[in-house]
Protein backbone atom coordinates (compact mmCIF):
# COMPACT_ATOMS: atom_id res chain seq x y z
CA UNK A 1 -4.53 3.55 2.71
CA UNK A 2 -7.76 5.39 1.45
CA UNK A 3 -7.26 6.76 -1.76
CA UNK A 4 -9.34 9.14 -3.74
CA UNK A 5 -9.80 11.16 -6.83
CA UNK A 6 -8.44 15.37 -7.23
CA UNK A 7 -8.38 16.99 -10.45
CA UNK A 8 -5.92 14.85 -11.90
CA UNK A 9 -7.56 12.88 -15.28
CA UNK A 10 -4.52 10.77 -16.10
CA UNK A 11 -3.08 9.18 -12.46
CA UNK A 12 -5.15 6.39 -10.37
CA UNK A 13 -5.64 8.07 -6.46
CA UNK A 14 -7.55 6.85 -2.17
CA UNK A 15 4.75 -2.21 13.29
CA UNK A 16 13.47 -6.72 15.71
CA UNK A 17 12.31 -10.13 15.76
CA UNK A 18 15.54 -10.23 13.90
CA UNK A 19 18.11 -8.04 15.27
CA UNK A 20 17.06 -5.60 18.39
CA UNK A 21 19.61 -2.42 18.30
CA UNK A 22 22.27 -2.60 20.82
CA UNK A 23 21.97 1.36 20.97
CA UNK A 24 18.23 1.21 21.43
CA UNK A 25 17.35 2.96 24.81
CA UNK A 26 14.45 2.66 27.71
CA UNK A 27 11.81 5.01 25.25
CA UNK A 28 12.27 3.41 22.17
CA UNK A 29 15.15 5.89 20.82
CA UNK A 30 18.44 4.85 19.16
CA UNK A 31 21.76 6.21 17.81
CA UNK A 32 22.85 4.29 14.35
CA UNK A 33 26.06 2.78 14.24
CA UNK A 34 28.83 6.09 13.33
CA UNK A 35 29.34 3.73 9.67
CA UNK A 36 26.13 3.80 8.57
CA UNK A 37 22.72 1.52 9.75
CA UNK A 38 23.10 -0.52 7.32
CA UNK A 39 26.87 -1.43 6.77
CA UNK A 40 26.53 -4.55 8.69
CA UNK A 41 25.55 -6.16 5.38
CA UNK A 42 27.07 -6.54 2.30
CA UNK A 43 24.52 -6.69 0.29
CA UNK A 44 20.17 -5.90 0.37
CA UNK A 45 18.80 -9.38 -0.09
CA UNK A 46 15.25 -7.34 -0.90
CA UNK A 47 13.75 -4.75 -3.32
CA UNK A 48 12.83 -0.92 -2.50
CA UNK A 49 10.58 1.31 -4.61
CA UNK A 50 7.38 3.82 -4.22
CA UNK A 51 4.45 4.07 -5.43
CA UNK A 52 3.69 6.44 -8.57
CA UNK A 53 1.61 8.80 -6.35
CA UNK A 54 2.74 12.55 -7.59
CA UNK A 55 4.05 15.78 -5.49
CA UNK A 56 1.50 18.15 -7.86
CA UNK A 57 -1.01 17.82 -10.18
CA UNK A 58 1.12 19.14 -12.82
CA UNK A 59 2.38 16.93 -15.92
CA UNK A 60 5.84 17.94 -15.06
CA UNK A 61 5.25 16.58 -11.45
CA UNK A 62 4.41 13.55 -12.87
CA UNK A 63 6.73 12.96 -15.05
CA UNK A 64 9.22 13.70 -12.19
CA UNK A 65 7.74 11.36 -10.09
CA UNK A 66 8.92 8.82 -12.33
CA UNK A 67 11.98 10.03 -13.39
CA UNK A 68 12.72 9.36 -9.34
CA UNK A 69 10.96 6.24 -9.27
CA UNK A 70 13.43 5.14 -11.97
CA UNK A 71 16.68 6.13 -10.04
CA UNK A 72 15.60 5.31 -6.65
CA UNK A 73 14.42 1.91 -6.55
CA UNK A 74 14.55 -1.39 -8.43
CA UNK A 75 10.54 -1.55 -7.79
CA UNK A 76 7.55 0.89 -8.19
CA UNK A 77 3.56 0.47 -8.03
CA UNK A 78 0.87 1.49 -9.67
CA UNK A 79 -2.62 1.65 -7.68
CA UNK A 80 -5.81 0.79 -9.27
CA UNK A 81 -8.01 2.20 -5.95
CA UNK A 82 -10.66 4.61 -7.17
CA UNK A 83 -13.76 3.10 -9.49
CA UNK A 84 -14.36 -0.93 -11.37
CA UNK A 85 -16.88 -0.72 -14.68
CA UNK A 86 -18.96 -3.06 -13.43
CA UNK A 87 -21.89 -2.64 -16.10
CA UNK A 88 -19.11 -2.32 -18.27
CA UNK A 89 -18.02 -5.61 -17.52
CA UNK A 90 -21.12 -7.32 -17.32
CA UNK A 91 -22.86 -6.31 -19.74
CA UNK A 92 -20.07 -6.43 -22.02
CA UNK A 93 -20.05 -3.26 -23.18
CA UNK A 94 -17.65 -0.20 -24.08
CA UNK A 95 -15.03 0.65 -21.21
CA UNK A 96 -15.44 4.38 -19.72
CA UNK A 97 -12.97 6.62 -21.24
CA UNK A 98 -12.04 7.85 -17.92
CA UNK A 99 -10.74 4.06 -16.81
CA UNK A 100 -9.39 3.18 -20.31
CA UNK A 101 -7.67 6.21 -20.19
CA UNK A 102 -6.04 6.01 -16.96
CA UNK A 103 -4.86 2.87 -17.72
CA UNK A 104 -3.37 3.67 -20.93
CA UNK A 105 -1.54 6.27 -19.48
CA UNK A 106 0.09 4.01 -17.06
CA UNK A 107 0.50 1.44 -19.87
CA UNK A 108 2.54 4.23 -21.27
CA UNK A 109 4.71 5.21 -18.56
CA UNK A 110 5.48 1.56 -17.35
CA UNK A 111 9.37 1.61 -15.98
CA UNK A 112 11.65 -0.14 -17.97
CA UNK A 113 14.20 -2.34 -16.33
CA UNK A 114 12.83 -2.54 -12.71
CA UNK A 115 9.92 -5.17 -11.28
CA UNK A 116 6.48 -3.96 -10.95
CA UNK A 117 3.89 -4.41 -8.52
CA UNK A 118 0.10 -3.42 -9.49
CA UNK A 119 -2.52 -2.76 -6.71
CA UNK A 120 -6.20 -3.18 -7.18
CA UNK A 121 -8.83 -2.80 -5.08
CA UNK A 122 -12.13 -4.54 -5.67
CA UNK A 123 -13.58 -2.57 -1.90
CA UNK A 124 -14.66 1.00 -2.07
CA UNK A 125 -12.35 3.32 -0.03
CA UNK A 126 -14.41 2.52 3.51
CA UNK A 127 -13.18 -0.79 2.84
CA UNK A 128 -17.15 -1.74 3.76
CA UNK A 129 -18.36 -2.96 0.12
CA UNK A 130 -18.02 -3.45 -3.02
CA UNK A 131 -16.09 -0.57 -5.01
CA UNK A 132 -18.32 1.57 -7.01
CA UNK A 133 -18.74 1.98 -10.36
CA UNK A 134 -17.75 5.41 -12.78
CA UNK A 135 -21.45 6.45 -11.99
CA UNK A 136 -21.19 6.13 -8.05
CA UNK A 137 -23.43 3.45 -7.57
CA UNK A 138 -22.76 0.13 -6.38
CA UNK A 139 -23.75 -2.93 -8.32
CA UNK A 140 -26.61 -4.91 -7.72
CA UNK A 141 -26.17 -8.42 -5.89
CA UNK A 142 -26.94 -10.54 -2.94
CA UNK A 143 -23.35 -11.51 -2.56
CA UNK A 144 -19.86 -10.80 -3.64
CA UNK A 145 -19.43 -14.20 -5.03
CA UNK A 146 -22.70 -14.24 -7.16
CA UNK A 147 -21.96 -15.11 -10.41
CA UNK A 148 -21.74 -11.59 -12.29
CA UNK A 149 -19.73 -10.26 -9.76
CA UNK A 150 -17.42 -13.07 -9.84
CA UNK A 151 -16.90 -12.87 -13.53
CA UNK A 152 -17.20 -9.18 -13.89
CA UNK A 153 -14.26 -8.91 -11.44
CA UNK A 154 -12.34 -11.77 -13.05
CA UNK A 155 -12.69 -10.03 -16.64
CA UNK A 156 -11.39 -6.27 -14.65
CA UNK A 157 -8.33 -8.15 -13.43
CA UNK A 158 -7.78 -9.89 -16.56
CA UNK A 159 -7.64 -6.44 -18.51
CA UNK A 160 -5.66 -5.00 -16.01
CA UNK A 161 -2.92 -7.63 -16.85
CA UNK A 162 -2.87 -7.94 -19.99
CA UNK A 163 -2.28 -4.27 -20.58
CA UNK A 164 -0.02 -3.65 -17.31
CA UNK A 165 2.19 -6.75 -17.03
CA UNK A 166 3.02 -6.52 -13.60
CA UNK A 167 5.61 -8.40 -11.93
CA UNK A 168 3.43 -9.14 -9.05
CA UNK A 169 0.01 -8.02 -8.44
CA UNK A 170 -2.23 -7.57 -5.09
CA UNK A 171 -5.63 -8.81 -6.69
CA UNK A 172 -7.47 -7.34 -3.15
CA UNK A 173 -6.05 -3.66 -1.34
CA UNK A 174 -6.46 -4.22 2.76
CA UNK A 175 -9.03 -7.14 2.69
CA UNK A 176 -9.01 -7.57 6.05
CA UNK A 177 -10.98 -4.06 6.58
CA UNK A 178 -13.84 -5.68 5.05
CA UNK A 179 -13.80 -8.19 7.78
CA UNK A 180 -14.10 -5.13 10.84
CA UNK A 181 -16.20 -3.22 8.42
CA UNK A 182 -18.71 -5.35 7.40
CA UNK A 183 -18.17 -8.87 8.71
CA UNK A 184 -21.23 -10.55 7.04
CA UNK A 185 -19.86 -10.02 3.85
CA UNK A 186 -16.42 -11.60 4.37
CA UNK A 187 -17.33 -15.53 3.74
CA UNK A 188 -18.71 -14.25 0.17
CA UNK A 189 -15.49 -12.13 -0.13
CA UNK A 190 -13.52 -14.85 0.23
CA UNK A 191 -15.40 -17.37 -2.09
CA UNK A 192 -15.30 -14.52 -4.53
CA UNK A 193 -11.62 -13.48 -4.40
CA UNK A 194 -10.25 -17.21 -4.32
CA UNK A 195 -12.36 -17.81 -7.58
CA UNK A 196 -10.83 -14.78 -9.04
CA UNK A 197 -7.81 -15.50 -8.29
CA UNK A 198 -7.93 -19.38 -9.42
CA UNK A 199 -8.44 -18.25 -12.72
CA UNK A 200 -6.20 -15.50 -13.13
CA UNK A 201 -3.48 -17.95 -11.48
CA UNK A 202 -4.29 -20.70 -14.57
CA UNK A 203 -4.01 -17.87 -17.41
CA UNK A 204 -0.93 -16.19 -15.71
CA UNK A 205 1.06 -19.49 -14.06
CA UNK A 206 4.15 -16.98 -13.20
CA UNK A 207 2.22 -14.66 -11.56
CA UNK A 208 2.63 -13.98 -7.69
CA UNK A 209 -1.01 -12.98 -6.37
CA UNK A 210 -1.62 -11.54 -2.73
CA UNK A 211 -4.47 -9.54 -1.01
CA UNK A 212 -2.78 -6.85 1.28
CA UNK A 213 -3.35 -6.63 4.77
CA UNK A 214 -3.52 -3.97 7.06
CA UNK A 215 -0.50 -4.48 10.27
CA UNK A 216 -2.26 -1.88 12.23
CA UNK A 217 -5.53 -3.64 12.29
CA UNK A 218 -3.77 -6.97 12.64
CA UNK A 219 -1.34 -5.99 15.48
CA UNK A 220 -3.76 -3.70 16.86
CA UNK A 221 -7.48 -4.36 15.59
CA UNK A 222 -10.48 -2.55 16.84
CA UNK A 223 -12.60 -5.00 16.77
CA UNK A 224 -14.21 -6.95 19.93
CA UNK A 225 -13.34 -10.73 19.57
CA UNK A 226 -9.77 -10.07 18.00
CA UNK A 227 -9.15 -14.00 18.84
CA UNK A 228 -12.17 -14.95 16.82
CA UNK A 229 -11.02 -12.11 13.60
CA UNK A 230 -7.21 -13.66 13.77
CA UNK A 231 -8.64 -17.09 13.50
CA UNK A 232 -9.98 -15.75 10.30
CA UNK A 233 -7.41 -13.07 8.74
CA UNK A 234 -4.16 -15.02 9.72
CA UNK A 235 -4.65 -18.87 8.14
CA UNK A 236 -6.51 -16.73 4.68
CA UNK A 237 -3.16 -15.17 4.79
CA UNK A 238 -1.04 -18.05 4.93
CA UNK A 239 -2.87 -19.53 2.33
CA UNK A 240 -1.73 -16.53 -0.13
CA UNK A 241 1.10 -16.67 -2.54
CA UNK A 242 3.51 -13.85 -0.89
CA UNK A 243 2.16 -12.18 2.57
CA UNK A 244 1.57 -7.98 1.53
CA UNK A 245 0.92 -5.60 4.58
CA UNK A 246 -0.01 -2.23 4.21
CA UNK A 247 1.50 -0.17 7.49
CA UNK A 248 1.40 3.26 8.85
CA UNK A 249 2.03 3.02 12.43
CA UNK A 250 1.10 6.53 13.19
CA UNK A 251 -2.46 5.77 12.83
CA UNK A 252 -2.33 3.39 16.01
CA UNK A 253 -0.02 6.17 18.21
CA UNK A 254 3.32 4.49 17.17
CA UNK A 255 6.17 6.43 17.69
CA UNK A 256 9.32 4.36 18.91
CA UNK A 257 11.47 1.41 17.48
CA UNK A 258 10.19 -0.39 20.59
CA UNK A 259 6.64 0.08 19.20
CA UNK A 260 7.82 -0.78 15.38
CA UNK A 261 8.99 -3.66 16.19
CA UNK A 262 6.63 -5.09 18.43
CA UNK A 263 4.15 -4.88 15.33
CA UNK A 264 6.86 -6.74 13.34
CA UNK A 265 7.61 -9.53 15.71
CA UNK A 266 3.68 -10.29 16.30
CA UNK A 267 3.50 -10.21 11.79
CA UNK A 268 6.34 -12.32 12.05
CA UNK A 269 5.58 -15.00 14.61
CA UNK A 270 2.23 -15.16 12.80
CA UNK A 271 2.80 -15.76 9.15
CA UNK A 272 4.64 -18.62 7.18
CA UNK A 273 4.67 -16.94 3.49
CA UNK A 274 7.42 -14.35 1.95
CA UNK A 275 6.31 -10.86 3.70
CA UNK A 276 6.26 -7.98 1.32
CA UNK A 277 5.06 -4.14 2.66
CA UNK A 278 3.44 -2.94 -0.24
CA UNK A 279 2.59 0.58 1.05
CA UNK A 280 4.20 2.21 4.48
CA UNK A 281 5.26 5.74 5.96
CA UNK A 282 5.42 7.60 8.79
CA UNK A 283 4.88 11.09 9.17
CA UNK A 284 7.17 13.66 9.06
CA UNK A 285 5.52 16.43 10.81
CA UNK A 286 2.82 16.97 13.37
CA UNK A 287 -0.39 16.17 11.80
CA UNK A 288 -3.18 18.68 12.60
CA UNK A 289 -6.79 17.87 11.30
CA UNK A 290 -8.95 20.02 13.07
CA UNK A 291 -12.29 19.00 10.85
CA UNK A 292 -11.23 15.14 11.99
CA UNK A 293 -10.48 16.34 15.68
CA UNK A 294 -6.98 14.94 15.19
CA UNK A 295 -3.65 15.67 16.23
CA UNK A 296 -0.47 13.27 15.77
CA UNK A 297 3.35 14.05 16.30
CA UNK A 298 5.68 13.76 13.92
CA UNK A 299 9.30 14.60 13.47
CA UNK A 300 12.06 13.88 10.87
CA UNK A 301 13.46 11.95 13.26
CA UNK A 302 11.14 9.77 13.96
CA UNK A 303 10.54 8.93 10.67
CA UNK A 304 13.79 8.03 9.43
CA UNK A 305 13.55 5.37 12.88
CA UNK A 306 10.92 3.89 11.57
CA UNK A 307 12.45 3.64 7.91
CA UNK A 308 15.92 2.07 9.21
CA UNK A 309 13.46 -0.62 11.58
CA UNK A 310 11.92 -1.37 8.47
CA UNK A 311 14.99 -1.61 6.38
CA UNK A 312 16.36 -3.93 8.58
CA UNK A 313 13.60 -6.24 9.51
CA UNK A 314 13.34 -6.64 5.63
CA UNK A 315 16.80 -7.61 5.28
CA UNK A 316 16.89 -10.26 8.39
CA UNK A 317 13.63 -11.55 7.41
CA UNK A 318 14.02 -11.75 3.79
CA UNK A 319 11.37 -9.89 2.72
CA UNK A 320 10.43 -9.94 -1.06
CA UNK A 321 10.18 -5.76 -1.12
CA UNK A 322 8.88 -2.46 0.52
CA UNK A 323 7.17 0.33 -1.30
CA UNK A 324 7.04 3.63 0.56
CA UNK A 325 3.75 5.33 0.01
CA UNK A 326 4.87 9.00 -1.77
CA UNK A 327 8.14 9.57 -2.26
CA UNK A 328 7.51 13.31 -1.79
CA UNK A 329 5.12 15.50 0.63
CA UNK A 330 2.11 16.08 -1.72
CA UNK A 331 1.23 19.69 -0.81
CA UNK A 332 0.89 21.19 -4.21
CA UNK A 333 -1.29 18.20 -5.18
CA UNK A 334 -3.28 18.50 -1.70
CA UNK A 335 -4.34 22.38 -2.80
CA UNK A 336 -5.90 20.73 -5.26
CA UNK A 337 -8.41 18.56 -3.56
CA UNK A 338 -12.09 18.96 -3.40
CA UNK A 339 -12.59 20.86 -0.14
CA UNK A 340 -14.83 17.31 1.39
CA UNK A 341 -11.48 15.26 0.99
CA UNK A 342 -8.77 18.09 2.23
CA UNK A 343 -9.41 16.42 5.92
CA UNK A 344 -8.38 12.77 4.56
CA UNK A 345 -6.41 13.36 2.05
CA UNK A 346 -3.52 15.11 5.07
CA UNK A 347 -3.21 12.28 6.80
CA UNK A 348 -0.69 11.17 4.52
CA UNK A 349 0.30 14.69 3.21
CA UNK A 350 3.83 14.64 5.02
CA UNK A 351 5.18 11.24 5.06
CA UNK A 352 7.38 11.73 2.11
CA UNK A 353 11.14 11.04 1.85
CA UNK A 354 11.58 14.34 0.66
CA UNK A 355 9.86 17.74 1.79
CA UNK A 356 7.08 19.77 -0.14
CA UNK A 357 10.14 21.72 -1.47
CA UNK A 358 11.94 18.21 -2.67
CA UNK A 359 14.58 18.75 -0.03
CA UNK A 360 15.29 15.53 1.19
CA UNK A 361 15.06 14.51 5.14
CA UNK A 362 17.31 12.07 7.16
CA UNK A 363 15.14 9.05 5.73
CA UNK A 364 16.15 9.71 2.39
CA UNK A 365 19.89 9.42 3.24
CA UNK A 366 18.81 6.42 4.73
CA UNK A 367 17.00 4.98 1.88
CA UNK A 368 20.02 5.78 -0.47
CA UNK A 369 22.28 3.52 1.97
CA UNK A 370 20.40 0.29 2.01
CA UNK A 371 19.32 1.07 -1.73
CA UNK A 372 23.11 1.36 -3.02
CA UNK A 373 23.93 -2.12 -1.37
């Protein structure tokens, strides 16, 4: 997902291999069992959480937001998507107070009692370079593994860390963009990120380290040779701690369980690690963008289909966890976006579990059953 910046000062913003549904019709469309999904199992063998993205830019949205992260999920994330100090960092010198801050304020907040996954993205929201810095520009260098980039990156993560203490941690958000983005800078990528994450590895031995992926552009890439760009993304995968996908199956026209599960049958066939979806939804409503010349449909229904296919592929497959992207529609937050990022920032606007109003929608109900197992 593409993250980004509103006014908010304080919060970091930017497809059954295992069961097939007896019930599941000719168009993809099923009717869950009359007991419930989920009541085939006796226990969830996985963990469920969201991310801290907030409803409204309000401090009593955000404290809300994790007030429900707390009683809804036994996992959460925190997203570290927007800017890296590279001069900072290089030149050793004071942190911006708009990054130390931030991070303080999650350092603050951190949920007691429940695992915690932090997200960090060292790729600017095109997914094309290098992220930028607090002054917009991107650091100088001939490749991402030169030597100051390397190190700057290593001493970002390392702070990050130490103040955070995550659980598990995605050291790289949707790598695998870089690779259709800007495909001469993926062999320095890699060299880069394995470096990184050598050393991090040796200072934090307990640590589980990924790089999410991107099932959409996996299952469906555009991209010409797509033999030659598996040959590339799936063995760098296997050769990660834990396997993290980032999925929203609306973006390639995905509408049915047939279509969800195709995607998770070709991600399953194709990887050998523990899968975890570190940030998913599907939309709720009909998305409209007129500035982006986009329309998608969307229903409650629809959703919650693609939750419960999710829910269960994680439980047959033994997934380590899924984090939903916003646990509520974002409107109130949305109003508050610079007008140039109103068009992107709806894409996601109505995937939430519960409605702009915090009325919650069949997926919620859903949610609750696998999450009180």
């Amino acid at each position: 997902m593409i993250r980004f910046v509103p006014i908010l000062i304080l919060i970091s913003v930017t497809f059954l291999s295992c069961k097939k549904d007896d019930d599941a019709s000719d168009d993809g469309t099923t009717t869950p069992p009359e007991d419930g999904f989920f009541s085939q199992y006796e226990s969830r063998n996985f963990s469920m959480g969201f991310t801290s993205w907030p409803y409204g830019p309000d401090a009593a949205d955000v404290s809300d937001t994790y007030s429900f992260l707390a009683s809804n999920g036994d996992i959460y994330t925190e997203h570290v998507d927007n800017s890296i100090p590279w001069e900072a960092w290089i030149n050793d010198q004071d942190l911006p107070t708009e990054f130390a801050n931030e991070i303080a304020f999650k350092k603050s907040n951190k949920i007691s009692g429940i695992d915690f996954l932090l997200s960090v993205s060292v790729l600017n929201i095109d997914r094309s370079d290098l992220a930028n810095d607090f002054d917009g520009q991107t650091p100088e260098y001939t490749s991402f593994n030169d030597p100051d980039i390397v190190e700057a990156y290593y001493k970002h993560i390392d702070y990050l860390v130490t103040e955070l203490d995550p659980t598990y941690l995605v050291i790289s958000i949707e790598a695998n963009e870089l690779l259709i983005n800007s495909p001469e800078k993926w062999e320095g990528y890699q060299l880069m990120i394995a470096d990184v994450t050598n050393q991090i590895s040796t200072k934090y031995p307990s640590l589980m380290i990924s790089e999410s992926m991107t099932l959409h552009n996996l299952y469906s890439p555009d991209i010409a040779d797509v033999d030659a760009y598996l040959d590339e993304v799936i063995p760098h995968m296997n050769n990660l701690d834990f396997v993290t996908i980032s999925f929203y199956p609306f973006f390639k026209q995905q509408h049915t369980i047939v279509e969800y599960q195709a995607a998770f049958d070709f991600l399953h066939s194709n990887v050998s690690k523990p899968i975890a979806f570190v940030e998913t939804a599907h939309l709720a409503e009909d998305l409209s963008v007129t500035g982006l010349d986009l329309f998608i449909t969307g229903n409650e229904t629809e959703q919650n289909e693609y939750l419960q296919t999710l829910l269960i592929n994680a439980q047959e497959q033994n997934y380590e966890f899924i984090i939903w992207w916003a646990h509520r529609d974002f409107d109130e937050l949305w109003e508050t976006f610079p007008d140039e990022v109103k068009d992107l920032g709806k894409l996601w606007r109505d995937t939430g579990l519960l409605d702009e109003d915090g009325e919650s929608r069949e997926a919620y109900d859903s949610w609750l059953e696998a999450f009180e197992k």
